[in-house]
N, C-alpha and C. Protein backbone atom coordinates (compact mmCIF):
# COMPACT_ATOMS: atom_id res chain seq x y z
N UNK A 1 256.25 52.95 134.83
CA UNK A 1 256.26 51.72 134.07
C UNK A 1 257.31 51.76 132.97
N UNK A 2 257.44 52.79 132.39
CA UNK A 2 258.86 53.17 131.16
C UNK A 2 260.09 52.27 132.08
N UNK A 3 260.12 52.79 133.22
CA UNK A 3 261.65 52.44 133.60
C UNK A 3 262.11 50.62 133.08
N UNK A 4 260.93 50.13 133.03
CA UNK A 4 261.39 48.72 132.50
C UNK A 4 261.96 48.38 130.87
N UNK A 5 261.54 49.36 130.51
CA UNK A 5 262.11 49.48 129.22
C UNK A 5 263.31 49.53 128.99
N UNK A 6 264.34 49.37 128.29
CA UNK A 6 266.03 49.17 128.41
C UNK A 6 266.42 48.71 129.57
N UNK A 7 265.86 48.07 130.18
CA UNK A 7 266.35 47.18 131.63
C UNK A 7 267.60 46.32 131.15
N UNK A 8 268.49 46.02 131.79
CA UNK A 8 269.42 44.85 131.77
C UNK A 8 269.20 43.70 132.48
N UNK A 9 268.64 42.37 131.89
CA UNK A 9 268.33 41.17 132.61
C UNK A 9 269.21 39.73 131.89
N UNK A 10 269.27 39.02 132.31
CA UNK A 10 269.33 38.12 131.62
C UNK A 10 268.48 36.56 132.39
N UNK A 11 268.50 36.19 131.02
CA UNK A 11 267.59 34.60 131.17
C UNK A 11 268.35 33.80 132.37
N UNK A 12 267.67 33.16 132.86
CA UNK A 12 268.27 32.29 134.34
C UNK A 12 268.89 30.98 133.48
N UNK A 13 270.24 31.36 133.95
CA UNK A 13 270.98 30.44 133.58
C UNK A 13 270.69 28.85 133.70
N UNK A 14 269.42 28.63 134.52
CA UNK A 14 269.38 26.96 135.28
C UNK A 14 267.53 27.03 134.39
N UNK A 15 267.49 27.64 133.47
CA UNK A 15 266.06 27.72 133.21
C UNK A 15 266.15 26.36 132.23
N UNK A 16 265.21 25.79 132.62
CA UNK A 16 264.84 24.06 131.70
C UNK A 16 264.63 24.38 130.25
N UNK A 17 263.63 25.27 130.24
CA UNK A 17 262.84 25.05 128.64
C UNK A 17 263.52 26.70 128.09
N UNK A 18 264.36 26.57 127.26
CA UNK A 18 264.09 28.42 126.54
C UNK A 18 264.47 28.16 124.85
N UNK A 19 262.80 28.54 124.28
CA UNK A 19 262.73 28.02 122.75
C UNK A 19 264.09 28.87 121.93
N UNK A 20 264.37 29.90 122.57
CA UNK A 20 265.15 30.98 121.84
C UNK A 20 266.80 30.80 122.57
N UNK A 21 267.15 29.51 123.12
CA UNK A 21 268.42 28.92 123.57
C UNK A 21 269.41 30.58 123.60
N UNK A 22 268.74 31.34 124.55
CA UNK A 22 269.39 32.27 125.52
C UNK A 22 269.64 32.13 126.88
N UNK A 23 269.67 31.19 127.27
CA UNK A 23 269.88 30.71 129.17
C UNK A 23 270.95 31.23 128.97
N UNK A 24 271.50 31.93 130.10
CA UNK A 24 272.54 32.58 130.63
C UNK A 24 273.46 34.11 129.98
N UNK A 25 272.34 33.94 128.47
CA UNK A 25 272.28 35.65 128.42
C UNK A 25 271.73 36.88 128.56
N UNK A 26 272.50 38.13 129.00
CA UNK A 26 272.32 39.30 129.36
C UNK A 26 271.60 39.76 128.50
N UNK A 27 270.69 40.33 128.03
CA UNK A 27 270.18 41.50 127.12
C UNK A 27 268.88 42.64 127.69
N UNK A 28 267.88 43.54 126.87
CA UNK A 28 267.66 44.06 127.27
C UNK A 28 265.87 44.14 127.07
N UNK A 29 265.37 44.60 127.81
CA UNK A 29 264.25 44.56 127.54
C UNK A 29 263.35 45.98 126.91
N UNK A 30 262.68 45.17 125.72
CA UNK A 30 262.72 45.95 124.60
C UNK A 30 260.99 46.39 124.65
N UNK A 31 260.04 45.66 125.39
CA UNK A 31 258.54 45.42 125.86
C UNK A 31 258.45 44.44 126.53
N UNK A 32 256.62 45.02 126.98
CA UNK A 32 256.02 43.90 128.04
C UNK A 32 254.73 43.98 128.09
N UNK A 33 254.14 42.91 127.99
CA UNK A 33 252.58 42.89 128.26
C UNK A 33 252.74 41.99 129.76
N UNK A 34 252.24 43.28 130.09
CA UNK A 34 252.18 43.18 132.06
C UNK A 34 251.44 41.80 132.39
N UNK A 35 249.62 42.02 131.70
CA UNK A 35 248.85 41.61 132.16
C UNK A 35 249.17 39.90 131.37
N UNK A 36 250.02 40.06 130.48
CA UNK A 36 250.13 37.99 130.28
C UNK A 36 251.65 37.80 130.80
N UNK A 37 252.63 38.83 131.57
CA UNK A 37 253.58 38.39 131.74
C UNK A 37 254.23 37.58 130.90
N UNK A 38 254.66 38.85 130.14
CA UNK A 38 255.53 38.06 128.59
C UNK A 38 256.31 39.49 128.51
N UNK A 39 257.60 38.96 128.72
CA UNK A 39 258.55 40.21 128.37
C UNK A 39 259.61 39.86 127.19
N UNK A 40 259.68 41.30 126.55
CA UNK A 40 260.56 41.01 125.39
C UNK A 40 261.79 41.69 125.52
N UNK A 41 262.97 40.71 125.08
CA UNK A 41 264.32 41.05 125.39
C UNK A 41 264.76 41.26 124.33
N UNK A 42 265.78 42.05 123.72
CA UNK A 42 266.91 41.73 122.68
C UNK A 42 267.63 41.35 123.27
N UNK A 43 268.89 40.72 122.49
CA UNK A 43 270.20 40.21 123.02
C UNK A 43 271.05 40.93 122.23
N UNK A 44 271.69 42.00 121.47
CA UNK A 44 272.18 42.65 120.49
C UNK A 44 271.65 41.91 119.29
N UNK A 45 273.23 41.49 118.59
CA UNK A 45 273.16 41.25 116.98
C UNK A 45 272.36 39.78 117.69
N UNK A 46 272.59 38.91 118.14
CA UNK A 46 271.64 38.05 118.57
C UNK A 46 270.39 37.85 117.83
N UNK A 47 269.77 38.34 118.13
CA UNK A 47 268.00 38.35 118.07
C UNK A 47 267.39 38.88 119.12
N UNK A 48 266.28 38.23 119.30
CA UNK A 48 265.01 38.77 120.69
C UNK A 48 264.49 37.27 121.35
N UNK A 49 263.85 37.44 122.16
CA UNK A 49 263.30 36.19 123.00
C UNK A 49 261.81 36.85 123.15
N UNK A 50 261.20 36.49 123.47
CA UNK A 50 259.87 36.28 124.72
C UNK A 50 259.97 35.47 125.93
N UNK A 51 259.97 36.03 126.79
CA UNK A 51 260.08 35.62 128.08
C UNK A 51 259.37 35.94 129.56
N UNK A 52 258.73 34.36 130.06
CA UNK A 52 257.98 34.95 131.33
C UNK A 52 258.82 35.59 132.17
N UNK A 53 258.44 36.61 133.31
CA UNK A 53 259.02 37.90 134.12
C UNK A 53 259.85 36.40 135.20
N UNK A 54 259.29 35.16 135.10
CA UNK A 54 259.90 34.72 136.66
C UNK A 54 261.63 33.28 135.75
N UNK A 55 261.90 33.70 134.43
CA UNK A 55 262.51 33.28 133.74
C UNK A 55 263.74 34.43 133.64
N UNK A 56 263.36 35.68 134.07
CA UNK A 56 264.69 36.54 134.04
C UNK A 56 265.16 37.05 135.40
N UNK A 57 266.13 37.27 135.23
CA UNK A 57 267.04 37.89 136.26
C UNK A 57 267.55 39.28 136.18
N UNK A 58 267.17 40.65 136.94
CA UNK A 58 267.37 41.55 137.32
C UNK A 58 268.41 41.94 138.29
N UNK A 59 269.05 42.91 137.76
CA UNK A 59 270.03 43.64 138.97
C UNK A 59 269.20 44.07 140.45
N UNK A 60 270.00 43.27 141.37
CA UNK A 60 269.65 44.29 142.71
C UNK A 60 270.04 45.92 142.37
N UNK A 61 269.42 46.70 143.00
CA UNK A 61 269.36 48.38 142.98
C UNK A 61 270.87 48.26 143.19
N UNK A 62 271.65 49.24 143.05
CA UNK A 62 272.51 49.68 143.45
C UNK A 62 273.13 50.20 145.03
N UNK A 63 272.25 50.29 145.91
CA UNK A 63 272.47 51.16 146.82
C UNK A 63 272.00 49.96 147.83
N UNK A 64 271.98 48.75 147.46
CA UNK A 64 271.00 47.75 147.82
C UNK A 64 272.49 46.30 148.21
N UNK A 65 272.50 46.58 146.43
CA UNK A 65 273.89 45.81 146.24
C UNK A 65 275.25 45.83 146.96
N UNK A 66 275.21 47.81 146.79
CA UNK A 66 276.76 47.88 147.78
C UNK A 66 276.57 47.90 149.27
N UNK A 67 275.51 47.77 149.59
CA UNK A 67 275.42 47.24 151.39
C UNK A 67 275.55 46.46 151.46
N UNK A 68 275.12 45.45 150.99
CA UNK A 68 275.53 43.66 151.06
C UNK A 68 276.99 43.82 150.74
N UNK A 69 277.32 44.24 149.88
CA UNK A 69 278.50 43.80 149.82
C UNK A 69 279.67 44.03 151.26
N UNK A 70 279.48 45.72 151.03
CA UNK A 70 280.19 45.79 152.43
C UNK A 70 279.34 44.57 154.01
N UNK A 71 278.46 44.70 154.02
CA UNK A 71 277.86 43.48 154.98
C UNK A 71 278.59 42.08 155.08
N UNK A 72 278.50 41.62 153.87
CA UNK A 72 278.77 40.51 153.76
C UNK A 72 280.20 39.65 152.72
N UNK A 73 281.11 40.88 152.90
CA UNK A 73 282.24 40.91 152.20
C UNK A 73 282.88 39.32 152.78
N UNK A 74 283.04 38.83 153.65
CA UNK A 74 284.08 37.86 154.41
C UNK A 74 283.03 36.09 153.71
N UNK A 75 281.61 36.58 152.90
CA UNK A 75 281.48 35.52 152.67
C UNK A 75 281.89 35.24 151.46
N UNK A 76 282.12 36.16 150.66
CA UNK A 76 281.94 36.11 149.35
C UNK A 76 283.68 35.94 148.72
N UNK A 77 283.98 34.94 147.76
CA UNK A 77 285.35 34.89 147.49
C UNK A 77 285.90 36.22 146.83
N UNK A 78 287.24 36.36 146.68
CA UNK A 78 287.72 37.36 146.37
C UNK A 78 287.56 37.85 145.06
N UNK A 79 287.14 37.06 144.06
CA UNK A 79 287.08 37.13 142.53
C UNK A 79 285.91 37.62 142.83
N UNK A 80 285.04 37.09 143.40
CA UNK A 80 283.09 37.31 143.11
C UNK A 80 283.16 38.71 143.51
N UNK A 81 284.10 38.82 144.98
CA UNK A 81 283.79 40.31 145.75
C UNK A 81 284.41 41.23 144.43
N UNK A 82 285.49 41.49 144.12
CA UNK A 82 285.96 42.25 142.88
C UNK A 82 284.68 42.69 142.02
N UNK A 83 284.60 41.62 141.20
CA UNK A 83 283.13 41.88 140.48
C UNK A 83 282.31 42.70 140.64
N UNK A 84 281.58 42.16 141.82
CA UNK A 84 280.04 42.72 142.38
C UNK A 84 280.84 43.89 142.41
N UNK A 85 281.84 44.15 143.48
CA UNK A 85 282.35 45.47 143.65
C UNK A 85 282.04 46.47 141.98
N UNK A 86 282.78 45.85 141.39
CA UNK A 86 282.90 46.79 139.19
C UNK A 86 281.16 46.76 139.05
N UNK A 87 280.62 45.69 139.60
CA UNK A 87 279.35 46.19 139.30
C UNK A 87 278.71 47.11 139.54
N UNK A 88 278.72 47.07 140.59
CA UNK A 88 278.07 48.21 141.88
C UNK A 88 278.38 49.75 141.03
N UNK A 89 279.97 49.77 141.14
CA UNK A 89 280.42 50.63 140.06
C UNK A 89 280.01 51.51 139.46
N UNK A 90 279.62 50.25 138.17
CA UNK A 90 279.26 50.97 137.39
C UNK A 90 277.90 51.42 137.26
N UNK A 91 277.15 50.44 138.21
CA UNK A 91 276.06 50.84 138.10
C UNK A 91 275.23 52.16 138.60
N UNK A 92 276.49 52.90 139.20
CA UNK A 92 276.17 54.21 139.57
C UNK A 92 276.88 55.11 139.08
N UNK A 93 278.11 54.79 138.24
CA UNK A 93 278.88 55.51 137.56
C UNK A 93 279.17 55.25 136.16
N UNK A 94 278.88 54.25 135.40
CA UNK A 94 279.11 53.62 134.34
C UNK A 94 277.90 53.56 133.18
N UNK A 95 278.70 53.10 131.96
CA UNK A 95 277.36 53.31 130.80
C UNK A 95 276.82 51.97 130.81
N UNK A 96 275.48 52.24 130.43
CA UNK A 96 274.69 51.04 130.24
C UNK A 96 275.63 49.61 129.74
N UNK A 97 276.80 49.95 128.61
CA UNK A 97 277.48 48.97 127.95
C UNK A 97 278.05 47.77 129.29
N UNK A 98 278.66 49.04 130.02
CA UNK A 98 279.25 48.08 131.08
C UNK A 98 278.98 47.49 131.87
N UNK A 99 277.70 47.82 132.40
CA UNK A 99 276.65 47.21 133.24
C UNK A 99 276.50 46.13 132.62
N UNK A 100 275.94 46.34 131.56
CA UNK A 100 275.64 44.69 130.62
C UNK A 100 276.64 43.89 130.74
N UNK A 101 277.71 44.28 130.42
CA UNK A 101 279.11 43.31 130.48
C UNK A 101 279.56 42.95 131.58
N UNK A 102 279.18 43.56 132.82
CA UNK A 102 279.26 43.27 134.02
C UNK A 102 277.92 42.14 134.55
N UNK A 103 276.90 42.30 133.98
CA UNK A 103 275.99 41.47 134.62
C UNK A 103 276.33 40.32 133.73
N UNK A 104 276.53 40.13 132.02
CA UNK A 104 276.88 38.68 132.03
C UNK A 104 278.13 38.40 132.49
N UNK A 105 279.10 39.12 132.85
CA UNK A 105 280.24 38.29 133.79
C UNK A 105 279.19 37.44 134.90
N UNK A 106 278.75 37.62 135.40
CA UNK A 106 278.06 36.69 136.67
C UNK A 106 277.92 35.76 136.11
N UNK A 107 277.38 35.20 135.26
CA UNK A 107 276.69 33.99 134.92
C UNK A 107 277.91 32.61 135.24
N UNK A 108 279.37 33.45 134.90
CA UNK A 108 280.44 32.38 135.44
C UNK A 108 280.37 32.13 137.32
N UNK A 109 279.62 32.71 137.51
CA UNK A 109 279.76 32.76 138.97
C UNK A 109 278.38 32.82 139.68
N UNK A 110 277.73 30.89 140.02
CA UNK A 110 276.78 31.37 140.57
C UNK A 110 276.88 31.90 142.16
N UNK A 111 277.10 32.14 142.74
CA UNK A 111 277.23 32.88 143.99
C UNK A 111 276.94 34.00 143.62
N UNK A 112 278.01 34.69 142.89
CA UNK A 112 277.93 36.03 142.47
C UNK A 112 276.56 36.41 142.14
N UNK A 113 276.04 35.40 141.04
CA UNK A 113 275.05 35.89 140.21
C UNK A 113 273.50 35.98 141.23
N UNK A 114 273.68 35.23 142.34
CA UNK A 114 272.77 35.37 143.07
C UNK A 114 272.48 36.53 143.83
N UNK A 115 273.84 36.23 144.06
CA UNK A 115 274.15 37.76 145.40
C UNK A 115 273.53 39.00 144.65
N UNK A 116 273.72 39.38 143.35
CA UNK A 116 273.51 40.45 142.55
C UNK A 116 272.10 40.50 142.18
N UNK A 117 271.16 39.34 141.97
CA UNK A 117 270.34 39.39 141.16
C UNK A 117 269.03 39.15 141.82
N UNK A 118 267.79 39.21 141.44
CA UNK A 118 266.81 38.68 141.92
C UNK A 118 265.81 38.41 140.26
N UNK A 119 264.87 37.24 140.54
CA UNK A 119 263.89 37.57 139.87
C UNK A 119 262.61 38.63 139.25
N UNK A 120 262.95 39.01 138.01
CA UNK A 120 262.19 40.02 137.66
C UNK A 120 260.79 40.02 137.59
N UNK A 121 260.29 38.86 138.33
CA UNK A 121 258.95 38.89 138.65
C UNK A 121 258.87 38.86 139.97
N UNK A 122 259.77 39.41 140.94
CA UNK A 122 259.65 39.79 142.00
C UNK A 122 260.24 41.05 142.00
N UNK A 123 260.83 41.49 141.72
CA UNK A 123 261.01 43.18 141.34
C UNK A 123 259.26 44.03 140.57
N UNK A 124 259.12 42.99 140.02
CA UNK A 124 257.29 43.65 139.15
C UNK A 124 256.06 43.59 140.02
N UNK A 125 256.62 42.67 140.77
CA UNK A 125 255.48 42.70 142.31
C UNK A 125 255.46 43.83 142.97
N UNK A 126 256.57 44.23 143.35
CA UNK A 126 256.80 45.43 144.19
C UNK A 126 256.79 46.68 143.43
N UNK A 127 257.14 46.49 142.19
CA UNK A 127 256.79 47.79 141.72
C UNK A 127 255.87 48.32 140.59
N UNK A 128 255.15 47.47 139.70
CA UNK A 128 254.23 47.54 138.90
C UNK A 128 252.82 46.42 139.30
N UNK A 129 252.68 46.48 140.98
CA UNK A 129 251.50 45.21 141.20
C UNK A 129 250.07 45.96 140.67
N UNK A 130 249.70 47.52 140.66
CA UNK A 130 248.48 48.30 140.61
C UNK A 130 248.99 48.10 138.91
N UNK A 131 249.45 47.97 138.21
CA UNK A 131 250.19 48.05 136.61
C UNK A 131 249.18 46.60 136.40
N UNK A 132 249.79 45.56 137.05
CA UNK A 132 249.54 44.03 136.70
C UNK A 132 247.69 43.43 136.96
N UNK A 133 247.28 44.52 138.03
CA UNK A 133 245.94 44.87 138.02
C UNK A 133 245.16 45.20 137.28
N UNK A 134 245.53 46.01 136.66
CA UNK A 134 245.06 46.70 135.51
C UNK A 134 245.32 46.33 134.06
N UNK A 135 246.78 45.00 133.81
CA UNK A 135 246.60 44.97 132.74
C UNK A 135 247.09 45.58 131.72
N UNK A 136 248.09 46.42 131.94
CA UNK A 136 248.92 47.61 131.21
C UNK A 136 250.06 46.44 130.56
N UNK A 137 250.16 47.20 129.75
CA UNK A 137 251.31 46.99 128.40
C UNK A 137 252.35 48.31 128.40
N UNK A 138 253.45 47.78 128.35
CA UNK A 138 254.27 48.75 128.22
C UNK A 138 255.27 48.32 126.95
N UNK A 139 255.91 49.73 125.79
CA UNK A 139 256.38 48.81 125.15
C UNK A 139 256.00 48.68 123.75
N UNK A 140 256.58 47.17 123.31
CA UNK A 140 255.36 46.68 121.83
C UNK A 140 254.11 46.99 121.99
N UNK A 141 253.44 46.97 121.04
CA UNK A 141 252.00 46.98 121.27
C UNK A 141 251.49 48.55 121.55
N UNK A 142 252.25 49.35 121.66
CA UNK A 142 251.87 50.93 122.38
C UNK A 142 250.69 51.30 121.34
């Protein structure tokens, strides 16, 4: 459950309501209360948000990402493929900084940002569902 902690997500750029007017930024997640699905982000010097898990956007895995890519290189334009490519990158070779700076590059690019991303309340399904059962907090609140 830690691993969600310093995650890199950002708010869905097409999200209607966000009291803390972060749509389409990257930051990190700082806590979470599993069981009300309320996750807390910083954005750096920014501030913080609260945010439901199906309001952010998560990196595909790495090893996940660069198969598609090679898969599906001939759909994707040449700028987006570049990208994802630096993403992929860094995300197996690179510091957290660049990852971040690489995932809000997407936000100029929805294709990209799709191809790369999924909802982080479908990443919490699959991997914290016995967590969300139970009601666990990870995080604030410890």
């Amino acid at each position: 459950m830690d691993d969600l902690l310093g995650m890199p997500v950002m708010v869905h750029p097409q999200l209607t309501q966000d009291p803390f007017m972060m749509r389409g930024q990257a930051g990190t997640v700082i806590g979470a209360d599993l069981h009300s699905d309320t996750i807390f982000v910083a954005f750096g010097n920014k501030g913080a948000g609260r945010y439901q898990s199906d309001a952010l956007l998560v990196l595909k895995p790495h090893n996940e990402l660069y198969k598609e890519l090679l898969v599906k290189v001939k759909q994707l334009e040449v700028a987006d493929f570049k990208n994802l490519l630096r993403l992929s990158m860094y995300q197996s070779t690179g510091s957290p900084r660049q990852v971040m700076e690489s995932m809000a590059a997407l936000k100029d690019s929805p294709q990209a940002l799709e191809f790369a991303t999924r909802p982080l309340s479908e990443m919490l399904e699959l991997d914290y569902g016995a967590d969300l059962q139970q009601g666990n907090r990870i995080g604030l609140g410890r």
